[in-house]
C-alpha atoms as a PDB file:
ATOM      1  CA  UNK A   1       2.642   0.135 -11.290  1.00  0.00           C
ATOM      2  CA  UNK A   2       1.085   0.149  -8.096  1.00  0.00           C
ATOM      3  CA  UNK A   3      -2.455   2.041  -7.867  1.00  0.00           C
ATOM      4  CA  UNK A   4      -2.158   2.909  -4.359  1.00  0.00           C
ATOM      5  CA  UNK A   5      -0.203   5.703  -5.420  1.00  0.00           C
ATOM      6  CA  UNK A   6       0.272   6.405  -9.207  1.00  0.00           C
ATOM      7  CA  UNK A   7       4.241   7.553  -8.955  1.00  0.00           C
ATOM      8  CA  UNK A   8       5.132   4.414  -6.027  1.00  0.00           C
ATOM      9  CA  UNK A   9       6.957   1.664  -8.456  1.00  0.00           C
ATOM     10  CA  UNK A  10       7.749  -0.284  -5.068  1.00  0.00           C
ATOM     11  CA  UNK A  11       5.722  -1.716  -2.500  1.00  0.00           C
ATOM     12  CA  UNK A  12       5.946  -3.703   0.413  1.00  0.00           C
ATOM     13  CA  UNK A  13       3.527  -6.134   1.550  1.00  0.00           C
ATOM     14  CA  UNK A  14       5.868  -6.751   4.684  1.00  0.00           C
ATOM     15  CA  UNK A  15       6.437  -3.490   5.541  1.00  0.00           C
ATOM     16  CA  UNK A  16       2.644  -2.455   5.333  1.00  0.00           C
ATOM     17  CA  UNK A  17       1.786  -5.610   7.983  1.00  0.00           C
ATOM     18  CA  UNK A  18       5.086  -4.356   9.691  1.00  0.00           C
ATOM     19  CA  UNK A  19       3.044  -0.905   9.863  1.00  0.00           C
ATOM     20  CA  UNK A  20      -0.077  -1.740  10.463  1.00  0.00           C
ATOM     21  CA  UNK A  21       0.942  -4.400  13.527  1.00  0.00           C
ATOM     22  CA  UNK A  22       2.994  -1.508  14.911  1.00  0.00           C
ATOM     23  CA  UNK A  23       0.103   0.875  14.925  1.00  0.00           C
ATOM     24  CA  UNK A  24      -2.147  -1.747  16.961  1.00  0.00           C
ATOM     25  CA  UNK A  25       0.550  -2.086  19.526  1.00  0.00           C
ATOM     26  CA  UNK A  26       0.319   2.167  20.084  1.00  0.00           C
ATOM     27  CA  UNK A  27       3.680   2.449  18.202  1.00  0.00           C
ATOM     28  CA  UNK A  28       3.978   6.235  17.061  1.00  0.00           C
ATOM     29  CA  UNK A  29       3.874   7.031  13.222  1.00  0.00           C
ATOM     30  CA  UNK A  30       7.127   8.057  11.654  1.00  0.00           C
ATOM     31  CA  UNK A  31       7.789   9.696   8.534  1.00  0.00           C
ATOM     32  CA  UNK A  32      11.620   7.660   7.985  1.00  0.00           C
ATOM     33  CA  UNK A  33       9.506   4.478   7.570  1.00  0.00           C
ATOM     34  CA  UNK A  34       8.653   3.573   4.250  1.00  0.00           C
ATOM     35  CA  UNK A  35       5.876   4.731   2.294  1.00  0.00           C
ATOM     36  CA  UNK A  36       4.203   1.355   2.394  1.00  0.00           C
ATOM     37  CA  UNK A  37       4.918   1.281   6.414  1.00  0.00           C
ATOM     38  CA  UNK A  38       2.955   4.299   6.312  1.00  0.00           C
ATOM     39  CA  UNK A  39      -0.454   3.010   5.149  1.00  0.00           C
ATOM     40  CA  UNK A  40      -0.435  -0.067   6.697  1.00  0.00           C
ATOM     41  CA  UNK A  41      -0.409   2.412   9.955  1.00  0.00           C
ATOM     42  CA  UNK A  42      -2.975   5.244   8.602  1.00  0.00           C
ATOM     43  CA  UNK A  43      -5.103   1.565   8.097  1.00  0.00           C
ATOM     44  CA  UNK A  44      -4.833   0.230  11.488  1.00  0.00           C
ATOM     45  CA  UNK A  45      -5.528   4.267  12.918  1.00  0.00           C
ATOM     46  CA  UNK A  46      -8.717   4.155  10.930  1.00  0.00           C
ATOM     47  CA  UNK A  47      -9.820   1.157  11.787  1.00  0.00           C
ATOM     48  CA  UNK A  48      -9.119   1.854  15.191  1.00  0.00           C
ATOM     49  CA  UNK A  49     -10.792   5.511  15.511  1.00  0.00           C
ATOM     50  CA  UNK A  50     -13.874   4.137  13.307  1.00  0.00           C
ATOM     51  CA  UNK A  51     -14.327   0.828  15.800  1.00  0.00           C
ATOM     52  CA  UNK A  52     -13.981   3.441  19.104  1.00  0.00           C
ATOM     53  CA  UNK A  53     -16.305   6.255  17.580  1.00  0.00           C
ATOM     54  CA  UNK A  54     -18.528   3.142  16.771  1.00  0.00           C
ATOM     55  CA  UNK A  55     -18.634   1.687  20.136  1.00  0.00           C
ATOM     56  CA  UNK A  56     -19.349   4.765  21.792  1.00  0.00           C
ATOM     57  CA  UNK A  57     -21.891   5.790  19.711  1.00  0.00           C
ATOM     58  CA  UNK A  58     -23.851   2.264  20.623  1.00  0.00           C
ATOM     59  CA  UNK A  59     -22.823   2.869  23.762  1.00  0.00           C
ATOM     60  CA  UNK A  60     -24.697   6.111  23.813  1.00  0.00           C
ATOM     61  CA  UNK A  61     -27.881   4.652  22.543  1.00  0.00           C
ATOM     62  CA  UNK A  62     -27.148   5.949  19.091  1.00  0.00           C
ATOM     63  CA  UNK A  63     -27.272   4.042  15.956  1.00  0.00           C
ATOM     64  CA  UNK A  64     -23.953   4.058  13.792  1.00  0.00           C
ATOM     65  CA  UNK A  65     -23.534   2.543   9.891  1.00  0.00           C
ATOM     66  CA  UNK A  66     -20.447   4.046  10.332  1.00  0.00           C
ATOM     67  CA  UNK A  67     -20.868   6.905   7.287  1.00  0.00           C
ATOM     68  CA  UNK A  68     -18.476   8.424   5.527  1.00  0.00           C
ATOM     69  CA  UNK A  69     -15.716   5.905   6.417  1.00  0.00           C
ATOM     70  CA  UNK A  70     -17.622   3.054   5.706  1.00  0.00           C
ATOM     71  CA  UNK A  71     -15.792   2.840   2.327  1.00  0.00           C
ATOM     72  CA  UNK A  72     -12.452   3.642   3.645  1.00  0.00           C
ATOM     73  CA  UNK A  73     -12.576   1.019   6.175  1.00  0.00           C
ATOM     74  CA  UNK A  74     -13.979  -1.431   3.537  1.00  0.00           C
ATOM     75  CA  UNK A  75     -11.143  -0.853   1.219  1.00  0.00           C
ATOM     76  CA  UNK A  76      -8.805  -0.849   4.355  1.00  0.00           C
ATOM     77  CA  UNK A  77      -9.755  -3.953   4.912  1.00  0.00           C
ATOM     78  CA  UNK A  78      -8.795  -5.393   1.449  1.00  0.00           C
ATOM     79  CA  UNK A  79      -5.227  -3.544   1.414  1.00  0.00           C
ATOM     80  CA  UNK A  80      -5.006  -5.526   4.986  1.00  0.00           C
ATOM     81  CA  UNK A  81      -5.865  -9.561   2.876  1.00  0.00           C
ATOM     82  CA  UNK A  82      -3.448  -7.835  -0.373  1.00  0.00           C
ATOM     83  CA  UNK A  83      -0.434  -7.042   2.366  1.00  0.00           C
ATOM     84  CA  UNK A  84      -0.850 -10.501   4.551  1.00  0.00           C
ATOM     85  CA  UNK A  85      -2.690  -9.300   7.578  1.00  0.00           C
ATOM     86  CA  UNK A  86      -4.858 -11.956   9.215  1.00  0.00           C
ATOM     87  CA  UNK A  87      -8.488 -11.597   9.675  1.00  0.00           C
ATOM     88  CA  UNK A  88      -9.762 -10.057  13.023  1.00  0.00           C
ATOM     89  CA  UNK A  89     -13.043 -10.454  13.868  1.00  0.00           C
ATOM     90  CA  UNK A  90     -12.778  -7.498  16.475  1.00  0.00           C
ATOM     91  CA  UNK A  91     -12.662  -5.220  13.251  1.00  0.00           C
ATOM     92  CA  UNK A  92     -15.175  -3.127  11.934  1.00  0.00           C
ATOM     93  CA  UNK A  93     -18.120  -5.148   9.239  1.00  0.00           C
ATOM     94  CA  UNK A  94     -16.497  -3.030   6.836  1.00  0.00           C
ATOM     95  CA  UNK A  95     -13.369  -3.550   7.309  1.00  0.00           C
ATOM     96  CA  UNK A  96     -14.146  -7.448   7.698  1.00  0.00           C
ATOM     97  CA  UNK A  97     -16.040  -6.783   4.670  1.00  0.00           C
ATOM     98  CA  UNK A  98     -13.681  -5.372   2.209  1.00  0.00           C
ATOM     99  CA  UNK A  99     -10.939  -8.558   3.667  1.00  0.00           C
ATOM    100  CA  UNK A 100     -13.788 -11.081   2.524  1.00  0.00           C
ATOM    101  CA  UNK A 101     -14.084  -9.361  -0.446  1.00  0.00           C
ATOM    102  CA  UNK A 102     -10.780  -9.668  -1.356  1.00  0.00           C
ATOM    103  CA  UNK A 103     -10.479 -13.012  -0.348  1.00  0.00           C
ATOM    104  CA  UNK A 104     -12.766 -13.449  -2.797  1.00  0.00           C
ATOM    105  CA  UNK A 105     -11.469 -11.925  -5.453  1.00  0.00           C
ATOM    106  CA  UNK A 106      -7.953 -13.222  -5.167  1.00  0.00           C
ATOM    107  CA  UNK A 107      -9.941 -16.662  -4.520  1.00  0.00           C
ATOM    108  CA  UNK A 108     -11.329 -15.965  -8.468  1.00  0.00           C
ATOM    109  CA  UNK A 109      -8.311 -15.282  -9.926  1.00  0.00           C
ATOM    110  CA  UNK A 110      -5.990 -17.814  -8.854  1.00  0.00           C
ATOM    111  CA  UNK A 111      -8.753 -20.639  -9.140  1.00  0.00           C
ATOM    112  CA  UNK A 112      -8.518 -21.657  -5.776  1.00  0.00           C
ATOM    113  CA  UNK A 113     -12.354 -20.670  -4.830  1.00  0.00           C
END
């Protein structure tokens, strides 16, 4: 059972990476993909909204912890390590953050730490 989505029996590692690459290369979303296609790209489009609202709010002198997404983007960030996507260090800290993490874990439970 996946627990991305409680009904999904299938998933796709490659087609999530396939998803979220095509999302940082300003490829459109489309409903015929897959449904693991799908959140690798609603990933990437957080991650990329969440890093431009943060740089413009620095920009503007304002101070950002990045709120309300700041779990979203951390558990983005895991899915990303889970479905083979490299770490970026021109992501979000939460984002990197939630990647580490789950580097971590997967670290723990194969006994490769």
């Amino acid at each position: 059972m996946n627990h991305i989505h409680p009904g999904l029996t299938t998933w796709y590692g490659v087609d999530y990476a396939a998803g979220f690459n095509a999302r940082l290369e300003e490829v459109r979303s489309s409903k015929s993909q897959s449904h693991s296609w799908q959140c690798g790209w609603e990933d990437a489009n957080l991650e990329l909204l969440a890093s431009d609202s943060h740089e413009q709010k620095l920009a503007d002198g304002e101070s950002d912890d990045y709120g309300e997404s700041w779990w979203l983007l951390f558990d983005a960030g895991g899915d990303a390590r889970v479905n083979g996507i490299a770490f970026d260090a021109r992501r979000t800290r939460p984002w990197k953050e939630g990647r580490i993490d789950a580097d971590i874990n997967f670290g723990m439970a194969t006994n490769r730490v």
